[in-house]
N, C-alpha and C. Protein backbone atom coordinates (compact mmCIF):
# COMPACT_ATOMS: atom_id res chain seq x y z
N UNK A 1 9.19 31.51 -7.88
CA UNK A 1 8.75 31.61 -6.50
C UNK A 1 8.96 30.26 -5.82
N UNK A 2 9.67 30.13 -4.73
CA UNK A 2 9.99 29.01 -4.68
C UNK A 2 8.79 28.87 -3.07
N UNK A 3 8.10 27.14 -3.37
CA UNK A 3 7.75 26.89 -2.07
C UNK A 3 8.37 26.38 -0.76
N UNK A 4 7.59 27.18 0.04
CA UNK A 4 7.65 26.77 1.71
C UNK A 4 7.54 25.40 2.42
N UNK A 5 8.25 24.61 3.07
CA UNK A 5 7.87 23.27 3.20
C UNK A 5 7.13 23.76 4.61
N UNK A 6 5.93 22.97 4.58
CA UNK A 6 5.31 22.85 5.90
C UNK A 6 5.49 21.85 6.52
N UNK A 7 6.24 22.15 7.79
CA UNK A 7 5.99 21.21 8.78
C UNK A 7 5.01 20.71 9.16
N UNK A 8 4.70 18.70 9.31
CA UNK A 8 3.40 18.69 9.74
C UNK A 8 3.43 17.29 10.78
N UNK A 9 5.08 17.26 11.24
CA UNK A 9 5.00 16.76 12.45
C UNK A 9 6.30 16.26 12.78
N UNK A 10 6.61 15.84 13.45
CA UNK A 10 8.22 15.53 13.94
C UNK A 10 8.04 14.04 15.15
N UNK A 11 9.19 13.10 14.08
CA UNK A 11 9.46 12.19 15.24
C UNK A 11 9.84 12.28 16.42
N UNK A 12 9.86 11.89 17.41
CA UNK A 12 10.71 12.41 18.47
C UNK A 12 11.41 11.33 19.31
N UNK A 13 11.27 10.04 18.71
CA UNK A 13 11.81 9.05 18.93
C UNK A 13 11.05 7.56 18.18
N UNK A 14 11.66 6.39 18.78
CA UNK A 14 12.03 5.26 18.18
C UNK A 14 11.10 4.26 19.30
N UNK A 15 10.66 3.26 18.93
CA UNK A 15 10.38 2.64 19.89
C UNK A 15 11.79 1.60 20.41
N UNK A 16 12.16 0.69 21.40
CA UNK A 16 13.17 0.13 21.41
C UNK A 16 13.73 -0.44 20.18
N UNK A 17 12.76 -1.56 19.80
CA UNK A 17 12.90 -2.16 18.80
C UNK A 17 12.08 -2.20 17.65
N UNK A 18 11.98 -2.07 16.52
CA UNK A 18 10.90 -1.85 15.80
C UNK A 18 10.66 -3.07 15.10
N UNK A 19 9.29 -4.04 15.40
CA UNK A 19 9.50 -5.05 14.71
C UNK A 19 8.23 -5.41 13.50
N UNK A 20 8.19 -5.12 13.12
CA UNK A 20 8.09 -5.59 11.45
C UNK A 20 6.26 -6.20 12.20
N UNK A 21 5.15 -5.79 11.04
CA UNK A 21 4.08 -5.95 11.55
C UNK A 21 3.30 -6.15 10.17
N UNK A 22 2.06 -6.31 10.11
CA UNK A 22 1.07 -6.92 9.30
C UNK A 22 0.10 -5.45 9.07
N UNK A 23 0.08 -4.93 7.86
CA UNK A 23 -1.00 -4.22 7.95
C UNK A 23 -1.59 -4.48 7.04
N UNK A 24 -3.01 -4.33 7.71
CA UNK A 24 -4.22 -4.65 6.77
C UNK A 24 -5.16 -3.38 6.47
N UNK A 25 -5.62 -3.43 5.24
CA UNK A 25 -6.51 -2.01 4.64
C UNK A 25 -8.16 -2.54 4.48
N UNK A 26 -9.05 -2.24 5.42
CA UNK A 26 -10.15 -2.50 5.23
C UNK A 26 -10.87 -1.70 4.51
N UNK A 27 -12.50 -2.52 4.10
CA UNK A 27 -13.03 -1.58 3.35
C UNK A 27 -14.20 -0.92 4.30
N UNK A 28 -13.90 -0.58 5.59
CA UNK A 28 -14.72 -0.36 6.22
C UNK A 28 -14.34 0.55 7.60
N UNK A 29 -15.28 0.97 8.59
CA UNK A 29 -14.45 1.77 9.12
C UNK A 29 -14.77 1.52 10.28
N UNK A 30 -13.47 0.98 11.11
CA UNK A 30 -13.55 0.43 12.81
C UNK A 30 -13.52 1.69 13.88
N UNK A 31 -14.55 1.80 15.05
CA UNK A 31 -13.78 2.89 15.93
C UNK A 31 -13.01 2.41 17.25
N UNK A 32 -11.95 2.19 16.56
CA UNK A 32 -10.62 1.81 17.38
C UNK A 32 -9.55 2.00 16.57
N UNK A 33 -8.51 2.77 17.76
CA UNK A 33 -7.49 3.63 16.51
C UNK A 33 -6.18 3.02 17.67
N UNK A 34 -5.54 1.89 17.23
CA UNK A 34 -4.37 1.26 18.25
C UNK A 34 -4.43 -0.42 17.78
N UNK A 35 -3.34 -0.58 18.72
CA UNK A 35 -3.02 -1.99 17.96
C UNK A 35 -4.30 -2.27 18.53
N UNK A 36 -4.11 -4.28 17.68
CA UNK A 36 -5.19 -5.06 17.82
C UNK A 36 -4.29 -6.43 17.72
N UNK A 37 -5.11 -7.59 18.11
CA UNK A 37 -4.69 -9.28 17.76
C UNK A 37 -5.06 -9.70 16.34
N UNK A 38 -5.19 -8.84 15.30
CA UNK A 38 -5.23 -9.31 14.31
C UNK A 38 -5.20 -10.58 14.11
N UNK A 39 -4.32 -11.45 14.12
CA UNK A 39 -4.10 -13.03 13.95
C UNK A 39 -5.10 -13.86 14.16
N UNK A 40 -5.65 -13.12 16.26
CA UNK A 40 -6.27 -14.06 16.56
C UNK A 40 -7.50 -13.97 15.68
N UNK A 41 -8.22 -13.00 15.37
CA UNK A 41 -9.44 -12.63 15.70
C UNK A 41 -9.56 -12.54 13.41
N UNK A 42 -8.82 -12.21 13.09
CA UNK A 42 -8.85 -11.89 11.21
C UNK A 42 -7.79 -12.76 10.26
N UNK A 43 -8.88 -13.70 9.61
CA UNK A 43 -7.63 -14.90 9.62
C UNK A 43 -7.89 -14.85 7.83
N UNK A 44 -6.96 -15.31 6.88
CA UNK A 44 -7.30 -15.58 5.42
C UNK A 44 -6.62 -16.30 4.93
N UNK A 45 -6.71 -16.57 3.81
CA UNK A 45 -6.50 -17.91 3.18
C UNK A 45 -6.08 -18.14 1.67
N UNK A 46 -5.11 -18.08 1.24
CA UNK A 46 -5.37 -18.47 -0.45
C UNK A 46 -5.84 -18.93 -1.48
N UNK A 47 -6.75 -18.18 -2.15
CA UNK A 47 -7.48 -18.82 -3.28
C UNK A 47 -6.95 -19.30 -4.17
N UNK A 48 -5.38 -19.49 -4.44
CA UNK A 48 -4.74 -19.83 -5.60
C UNK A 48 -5.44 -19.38 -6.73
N UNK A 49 -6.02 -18.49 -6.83
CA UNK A 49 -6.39 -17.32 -8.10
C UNK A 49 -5.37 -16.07 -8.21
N UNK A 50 -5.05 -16.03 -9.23
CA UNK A 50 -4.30 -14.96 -9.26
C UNK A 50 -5.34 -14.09 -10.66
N UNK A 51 -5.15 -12.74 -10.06
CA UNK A 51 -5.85 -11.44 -11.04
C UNK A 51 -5.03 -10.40 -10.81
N UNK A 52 -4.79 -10.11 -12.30
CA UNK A 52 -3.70 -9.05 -13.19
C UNK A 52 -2.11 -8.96 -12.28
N UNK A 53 -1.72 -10.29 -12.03
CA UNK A 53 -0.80 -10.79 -11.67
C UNK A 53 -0.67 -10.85 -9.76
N UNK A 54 -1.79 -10.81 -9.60
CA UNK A 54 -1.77 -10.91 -7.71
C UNK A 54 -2.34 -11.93 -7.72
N UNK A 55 -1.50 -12.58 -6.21
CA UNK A 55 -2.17 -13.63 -6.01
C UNK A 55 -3.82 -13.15 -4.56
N UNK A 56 -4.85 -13.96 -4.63
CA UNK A 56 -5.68 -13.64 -4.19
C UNK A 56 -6.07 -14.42 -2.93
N UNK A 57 -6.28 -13.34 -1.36
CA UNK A 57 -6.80 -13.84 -0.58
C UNK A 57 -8.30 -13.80 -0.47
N UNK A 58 -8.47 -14.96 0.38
CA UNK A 58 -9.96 -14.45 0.82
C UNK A 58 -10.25 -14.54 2.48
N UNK A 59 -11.17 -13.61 2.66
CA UNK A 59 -11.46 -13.63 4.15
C UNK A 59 -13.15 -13.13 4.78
N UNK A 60 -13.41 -12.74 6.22
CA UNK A 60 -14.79 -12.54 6.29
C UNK A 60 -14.28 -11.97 7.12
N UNK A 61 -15.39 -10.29 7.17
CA UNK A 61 -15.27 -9.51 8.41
C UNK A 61 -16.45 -9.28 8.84
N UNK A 62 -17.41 -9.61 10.00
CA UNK A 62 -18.08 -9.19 10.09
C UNK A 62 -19.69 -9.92 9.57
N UNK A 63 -19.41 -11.16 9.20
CA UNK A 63 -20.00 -12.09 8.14
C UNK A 63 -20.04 -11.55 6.63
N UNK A 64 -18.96 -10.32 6.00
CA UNK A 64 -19.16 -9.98 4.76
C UNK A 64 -17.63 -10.46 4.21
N UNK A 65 -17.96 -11.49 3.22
CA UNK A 65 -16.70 -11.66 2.39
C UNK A 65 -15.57 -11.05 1.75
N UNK A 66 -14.21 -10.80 2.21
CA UNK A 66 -13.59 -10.01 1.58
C UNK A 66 -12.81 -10.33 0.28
N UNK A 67 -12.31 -10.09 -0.63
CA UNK A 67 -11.32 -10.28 -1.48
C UNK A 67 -9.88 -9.40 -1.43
N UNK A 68 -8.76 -10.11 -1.46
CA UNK A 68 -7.28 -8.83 -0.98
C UNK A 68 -6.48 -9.73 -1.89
N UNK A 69 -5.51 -8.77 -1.55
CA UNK A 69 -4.12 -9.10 -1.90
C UNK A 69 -3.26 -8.33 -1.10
N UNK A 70 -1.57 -8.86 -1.25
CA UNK A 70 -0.65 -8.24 -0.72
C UNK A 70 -0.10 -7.19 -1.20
N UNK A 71 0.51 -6.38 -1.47
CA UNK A 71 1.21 -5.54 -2.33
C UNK A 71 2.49 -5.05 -1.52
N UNK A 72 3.67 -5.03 -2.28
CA UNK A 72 4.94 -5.31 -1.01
C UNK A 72 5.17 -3.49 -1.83
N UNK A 73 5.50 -2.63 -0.56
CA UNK A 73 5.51 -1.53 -1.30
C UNK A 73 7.08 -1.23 -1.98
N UNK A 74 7.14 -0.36 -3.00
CA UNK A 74 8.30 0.18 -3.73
C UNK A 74 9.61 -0.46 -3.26
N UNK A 75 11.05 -0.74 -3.51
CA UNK A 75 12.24 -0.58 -3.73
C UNK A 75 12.54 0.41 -2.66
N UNK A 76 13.32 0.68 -1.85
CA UNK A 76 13.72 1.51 -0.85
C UNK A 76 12.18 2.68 -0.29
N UNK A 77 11.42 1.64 0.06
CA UNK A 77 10.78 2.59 0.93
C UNK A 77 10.13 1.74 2.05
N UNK A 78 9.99 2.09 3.24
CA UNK A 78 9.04 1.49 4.36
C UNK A 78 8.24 2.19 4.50
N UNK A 79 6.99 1.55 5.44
CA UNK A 79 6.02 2.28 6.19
C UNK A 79 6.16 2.35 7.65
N UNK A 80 5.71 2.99 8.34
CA UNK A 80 5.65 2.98 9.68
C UNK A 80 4.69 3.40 10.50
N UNK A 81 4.15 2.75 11.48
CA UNK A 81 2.85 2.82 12.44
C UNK A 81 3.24 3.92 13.39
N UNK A 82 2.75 4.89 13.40
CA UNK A 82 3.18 6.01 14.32
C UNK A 82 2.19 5.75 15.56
N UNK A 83 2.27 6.95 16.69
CA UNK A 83 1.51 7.19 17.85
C UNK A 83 1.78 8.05 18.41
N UNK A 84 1.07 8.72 19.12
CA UNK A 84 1.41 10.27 19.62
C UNK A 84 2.40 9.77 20.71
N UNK A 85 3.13 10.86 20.66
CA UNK A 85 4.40 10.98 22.03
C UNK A 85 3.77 10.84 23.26
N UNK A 86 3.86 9.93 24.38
CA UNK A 86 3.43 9.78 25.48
C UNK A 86 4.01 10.78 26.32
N UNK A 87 4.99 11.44 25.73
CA UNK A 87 5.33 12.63 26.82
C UNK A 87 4.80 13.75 26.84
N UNK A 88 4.41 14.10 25.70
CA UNK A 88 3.43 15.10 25.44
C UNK A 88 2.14 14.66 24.46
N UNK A 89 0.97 14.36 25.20
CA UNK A 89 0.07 13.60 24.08
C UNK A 89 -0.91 14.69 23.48
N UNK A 90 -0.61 16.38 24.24
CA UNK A 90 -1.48 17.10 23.93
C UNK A 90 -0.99 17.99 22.39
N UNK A 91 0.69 17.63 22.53
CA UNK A 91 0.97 18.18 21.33
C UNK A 91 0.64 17.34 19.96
N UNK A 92 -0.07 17.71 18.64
CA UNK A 92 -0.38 16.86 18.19
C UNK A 92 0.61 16.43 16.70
N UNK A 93 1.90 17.08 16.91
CA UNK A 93 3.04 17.72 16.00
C UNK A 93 4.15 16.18 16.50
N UNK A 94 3.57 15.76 17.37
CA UNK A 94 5.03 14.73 17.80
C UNK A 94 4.39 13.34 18.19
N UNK A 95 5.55 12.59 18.01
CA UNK A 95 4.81 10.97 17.15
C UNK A 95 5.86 10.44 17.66
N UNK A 96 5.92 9.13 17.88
CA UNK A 96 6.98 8.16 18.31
C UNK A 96 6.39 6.87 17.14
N UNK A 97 7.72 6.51 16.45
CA UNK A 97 7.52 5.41 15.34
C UNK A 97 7.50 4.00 16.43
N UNK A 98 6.15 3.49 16.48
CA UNK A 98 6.15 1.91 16.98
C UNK A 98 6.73 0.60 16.15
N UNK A 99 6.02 0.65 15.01
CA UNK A 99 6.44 -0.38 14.18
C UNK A 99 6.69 -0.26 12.65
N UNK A 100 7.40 -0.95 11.95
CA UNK A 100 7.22 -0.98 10.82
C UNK A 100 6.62 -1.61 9.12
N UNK A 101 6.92 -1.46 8.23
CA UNK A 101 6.20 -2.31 7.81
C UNK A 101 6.66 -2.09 6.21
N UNK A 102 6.39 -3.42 5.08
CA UNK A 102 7.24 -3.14 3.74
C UNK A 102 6.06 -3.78 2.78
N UNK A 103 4.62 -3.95 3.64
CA UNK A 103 3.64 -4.54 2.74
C UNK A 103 2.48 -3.97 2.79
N UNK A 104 1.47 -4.17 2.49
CA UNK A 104 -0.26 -3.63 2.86
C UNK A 104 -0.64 -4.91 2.07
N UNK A 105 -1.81 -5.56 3.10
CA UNK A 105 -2.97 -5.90 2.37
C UNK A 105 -4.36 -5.62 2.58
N UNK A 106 -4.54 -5.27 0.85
CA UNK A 106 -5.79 -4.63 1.08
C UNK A 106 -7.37 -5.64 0.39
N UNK A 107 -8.14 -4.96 1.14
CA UNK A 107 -9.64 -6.02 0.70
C UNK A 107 -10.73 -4.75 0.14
N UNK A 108 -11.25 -5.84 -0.59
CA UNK A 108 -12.49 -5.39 -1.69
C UNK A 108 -13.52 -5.82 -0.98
N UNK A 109 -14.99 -5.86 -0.78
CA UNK A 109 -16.09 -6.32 -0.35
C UNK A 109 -16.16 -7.45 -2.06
N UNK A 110 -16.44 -8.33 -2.13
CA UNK A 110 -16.81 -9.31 -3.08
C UNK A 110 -16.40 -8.88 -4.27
N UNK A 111 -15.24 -8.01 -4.43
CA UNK A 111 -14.74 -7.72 -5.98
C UNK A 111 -13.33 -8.57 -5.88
N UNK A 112 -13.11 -8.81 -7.02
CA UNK A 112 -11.47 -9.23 -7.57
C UNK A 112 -10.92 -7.66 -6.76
N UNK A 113 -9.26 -8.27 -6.36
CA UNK A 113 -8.27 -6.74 -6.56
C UNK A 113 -7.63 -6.55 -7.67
N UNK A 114 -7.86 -5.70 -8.32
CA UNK A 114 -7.28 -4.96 -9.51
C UNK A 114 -6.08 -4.25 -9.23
N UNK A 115 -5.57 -4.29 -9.97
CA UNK A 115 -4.33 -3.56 -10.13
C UNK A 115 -4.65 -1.21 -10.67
N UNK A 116 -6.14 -1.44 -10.92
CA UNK A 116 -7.10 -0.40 -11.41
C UNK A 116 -7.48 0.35 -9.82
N UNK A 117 -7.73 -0.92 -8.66
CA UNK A 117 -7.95 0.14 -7.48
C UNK A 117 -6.87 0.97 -7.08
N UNK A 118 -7.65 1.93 -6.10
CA UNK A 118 -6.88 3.10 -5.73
C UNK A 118 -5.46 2.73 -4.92
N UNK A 119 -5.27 1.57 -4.31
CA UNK A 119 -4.73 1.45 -3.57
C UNK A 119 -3.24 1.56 -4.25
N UNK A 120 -3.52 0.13 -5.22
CA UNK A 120 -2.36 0.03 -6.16
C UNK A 120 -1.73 1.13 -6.90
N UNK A 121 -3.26 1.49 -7.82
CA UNK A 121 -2.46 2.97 -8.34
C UNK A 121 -1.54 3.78 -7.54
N UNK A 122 -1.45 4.10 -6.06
CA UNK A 122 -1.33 4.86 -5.42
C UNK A 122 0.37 4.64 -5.10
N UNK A 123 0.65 3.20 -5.07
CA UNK A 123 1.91 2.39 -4.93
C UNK A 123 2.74 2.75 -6.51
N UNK A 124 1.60 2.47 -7.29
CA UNK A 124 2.21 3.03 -8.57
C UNK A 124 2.90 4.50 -8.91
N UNK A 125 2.29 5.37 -8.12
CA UNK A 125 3.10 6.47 -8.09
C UNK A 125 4.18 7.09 -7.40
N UNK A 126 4.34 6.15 -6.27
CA UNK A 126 5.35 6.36 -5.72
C UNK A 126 6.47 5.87 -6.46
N UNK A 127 6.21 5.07 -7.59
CA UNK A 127 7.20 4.34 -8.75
C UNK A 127 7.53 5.87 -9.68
N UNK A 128 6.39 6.25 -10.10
CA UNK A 128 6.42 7.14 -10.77
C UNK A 128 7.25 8.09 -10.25
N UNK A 129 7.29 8.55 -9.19
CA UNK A 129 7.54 9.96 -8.51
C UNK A 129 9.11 9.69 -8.22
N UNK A 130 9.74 8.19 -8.41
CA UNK A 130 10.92 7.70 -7.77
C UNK A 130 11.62 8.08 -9.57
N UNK A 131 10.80 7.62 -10.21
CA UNK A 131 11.22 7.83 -11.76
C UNK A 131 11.68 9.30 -12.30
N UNK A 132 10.21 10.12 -11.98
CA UNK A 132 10.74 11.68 -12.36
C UNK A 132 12.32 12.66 -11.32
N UNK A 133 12.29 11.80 -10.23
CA UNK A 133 13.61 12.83 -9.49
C UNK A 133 14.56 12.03 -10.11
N UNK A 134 14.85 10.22 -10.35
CA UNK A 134 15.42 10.15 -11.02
C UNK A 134 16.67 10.74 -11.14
N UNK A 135 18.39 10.42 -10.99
CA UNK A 135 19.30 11.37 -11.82
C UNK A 135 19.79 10.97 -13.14
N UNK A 136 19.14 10.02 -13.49
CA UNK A 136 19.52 9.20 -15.51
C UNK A 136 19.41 10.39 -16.29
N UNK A 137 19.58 10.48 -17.47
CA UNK A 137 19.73 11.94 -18.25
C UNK A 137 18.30 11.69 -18.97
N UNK A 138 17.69 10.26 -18.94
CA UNK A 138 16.28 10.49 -19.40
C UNK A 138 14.98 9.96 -18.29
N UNK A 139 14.47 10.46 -17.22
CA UNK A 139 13.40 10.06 -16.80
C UNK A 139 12.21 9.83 -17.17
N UNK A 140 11.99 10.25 -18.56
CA UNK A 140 11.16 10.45 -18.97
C UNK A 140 10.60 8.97 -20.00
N UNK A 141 11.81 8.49 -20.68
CA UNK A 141 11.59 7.65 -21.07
C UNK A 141 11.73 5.94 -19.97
N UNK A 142 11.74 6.10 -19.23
CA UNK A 142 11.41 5.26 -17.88
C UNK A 142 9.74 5.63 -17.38
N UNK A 143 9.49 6.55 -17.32
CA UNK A 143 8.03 6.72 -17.23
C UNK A 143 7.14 6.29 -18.43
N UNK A 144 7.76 6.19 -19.89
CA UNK A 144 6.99 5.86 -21.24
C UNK A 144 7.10 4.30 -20.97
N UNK A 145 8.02 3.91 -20.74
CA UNK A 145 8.22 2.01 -20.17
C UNK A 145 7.66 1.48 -19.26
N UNK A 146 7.26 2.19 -18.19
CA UNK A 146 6.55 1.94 -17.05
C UNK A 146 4.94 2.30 -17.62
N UNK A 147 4.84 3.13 -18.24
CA UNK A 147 2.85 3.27 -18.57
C UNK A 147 3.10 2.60 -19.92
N UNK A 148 3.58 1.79 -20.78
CA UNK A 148 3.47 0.98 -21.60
C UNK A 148 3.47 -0.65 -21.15
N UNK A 149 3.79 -0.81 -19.88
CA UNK A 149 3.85 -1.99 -19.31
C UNK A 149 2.43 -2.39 -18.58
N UNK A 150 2.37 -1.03 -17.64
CA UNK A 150 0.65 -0.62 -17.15
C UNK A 150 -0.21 -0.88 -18.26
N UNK A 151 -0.05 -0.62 -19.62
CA UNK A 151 -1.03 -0.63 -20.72
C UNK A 151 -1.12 -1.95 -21.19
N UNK A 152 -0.18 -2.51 -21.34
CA UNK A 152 -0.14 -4.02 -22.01
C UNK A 152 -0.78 -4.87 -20.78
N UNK A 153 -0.73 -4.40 -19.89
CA UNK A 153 -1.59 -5.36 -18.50
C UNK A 153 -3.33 -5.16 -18.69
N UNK A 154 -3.45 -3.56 -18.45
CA UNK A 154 -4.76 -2.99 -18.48
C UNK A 154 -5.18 -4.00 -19.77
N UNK A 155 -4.94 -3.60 -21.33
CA UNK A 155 -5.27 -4.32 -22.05
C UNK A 155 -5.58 -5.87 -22.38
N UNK A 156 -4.56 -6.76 -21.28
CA UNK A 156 -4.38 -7.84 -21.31
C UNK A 156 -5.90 -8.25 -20.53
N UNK A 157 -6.28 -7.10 -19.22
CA UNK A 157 -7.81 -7.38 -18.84
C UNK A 157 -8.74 -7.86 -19.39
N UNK A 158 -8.79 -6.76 -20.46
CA UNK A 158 -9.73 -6.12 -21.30
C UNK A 158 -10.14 -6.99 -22.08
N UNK A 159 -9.06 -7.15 -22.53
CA UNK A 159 -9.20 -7.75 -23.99
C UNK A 159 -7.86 -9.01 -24.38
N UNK A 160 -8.09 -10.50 -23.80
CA UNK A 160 -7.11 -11.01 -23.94
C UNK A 160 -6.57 -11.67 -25.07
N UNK A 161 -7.32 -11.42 -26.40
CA UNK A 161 -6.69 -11.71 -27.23
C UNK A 161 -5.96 -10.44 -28.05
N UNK A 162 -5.97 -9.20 -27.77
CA UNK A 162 -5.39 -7.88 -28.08
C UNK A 162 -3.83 -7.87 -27.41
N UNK A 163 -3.99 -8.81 -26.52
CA UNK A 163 -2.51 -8.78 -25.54
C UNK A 163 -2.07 -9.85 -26.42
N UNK A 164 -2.29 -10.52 -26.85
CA UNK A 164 -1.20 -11.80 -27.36
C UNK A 164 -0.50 -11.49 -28.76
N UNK A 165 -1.28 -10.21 -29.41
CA UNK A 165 -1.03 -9.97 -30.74
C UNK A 165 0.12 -8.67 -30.73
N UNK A 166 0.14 -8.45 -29.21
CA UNK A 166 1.28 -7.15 -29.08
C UNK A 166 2.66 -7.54 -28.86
């Protein structure tokens, strides 16, 4: 039985130029949905700590301390900041791409970023998912190399003298 793709929205254009932007993933939830001065107003800094191979920012929103990192997403993929079509703003099927983007950084309230949060995992599967379509005659053993690499990290957390003996 083969599935139906659902449509669940259509570009309908480009902005002139699309220029390359900063996005940030809070752990919290703003009600304002549009750009902002980020720069001016959300500023951070390097801790020269690095955890499970990120390097670590720090910042304050709000007077609550954040912890982030960058994460540059996948090998041939971007992101992009959409917005409803100004020509029709009632249709809610059509979007005009404003900007783009090839990173996220995201913040913890006073935790380290793990390579264990959702965020990462989430980047991780788009690795995964690039692995299984894959046209090599084995995808499979690219996915056993990729969660054996994940494991020797996880472990390296855990337990750092279990990593040195592998």
């Amino acid at each position: 039985m083969a599935m139906e793709k659902e449509e669940v929205g259509r570009i309908v254009g480009y902005g002139d130029k699309l220029s390359p932007c900063s996005l940030h993933h809070l752990p919290c939830s703003i009600a304002h949905n549009g750009p902002a001065n980020v720069s001016a107003y959300f500023g951070s800094k390097s801790t020269g700590a690095k955890a499970d191979g990120m390097e670590i920012q720090e910042a304050a929103f709000r007077g609550r301390r954040l912890l982030g990192s960058t994460l540059p997403l996948p090998q041939n993929h971007r992101g992009f900041v959409l917005e409803k079509a100004p020509s029709n703003p009632d249709d809610p099927d059509e979007w005009v791409v404003r900007s783009e983007f090839r990173e996220i950084t995201y913040w913890n309230h006073d935790t380290m970023p793990s390579f264990c949060d959702s965020l990462p995992r989430c980047i991780d599967w788009l690795n995964i998912s690039a692995s299984v379509k894959s046209t090599s005659p084995s995808p499979l053993i690219k996915l056993r190399v990729f969660f054996q690499s994940k494991k020797k990290r996880w472990l390296a957390k855990e337990n750092p003298k279990s990593s040195s003996a592998a």
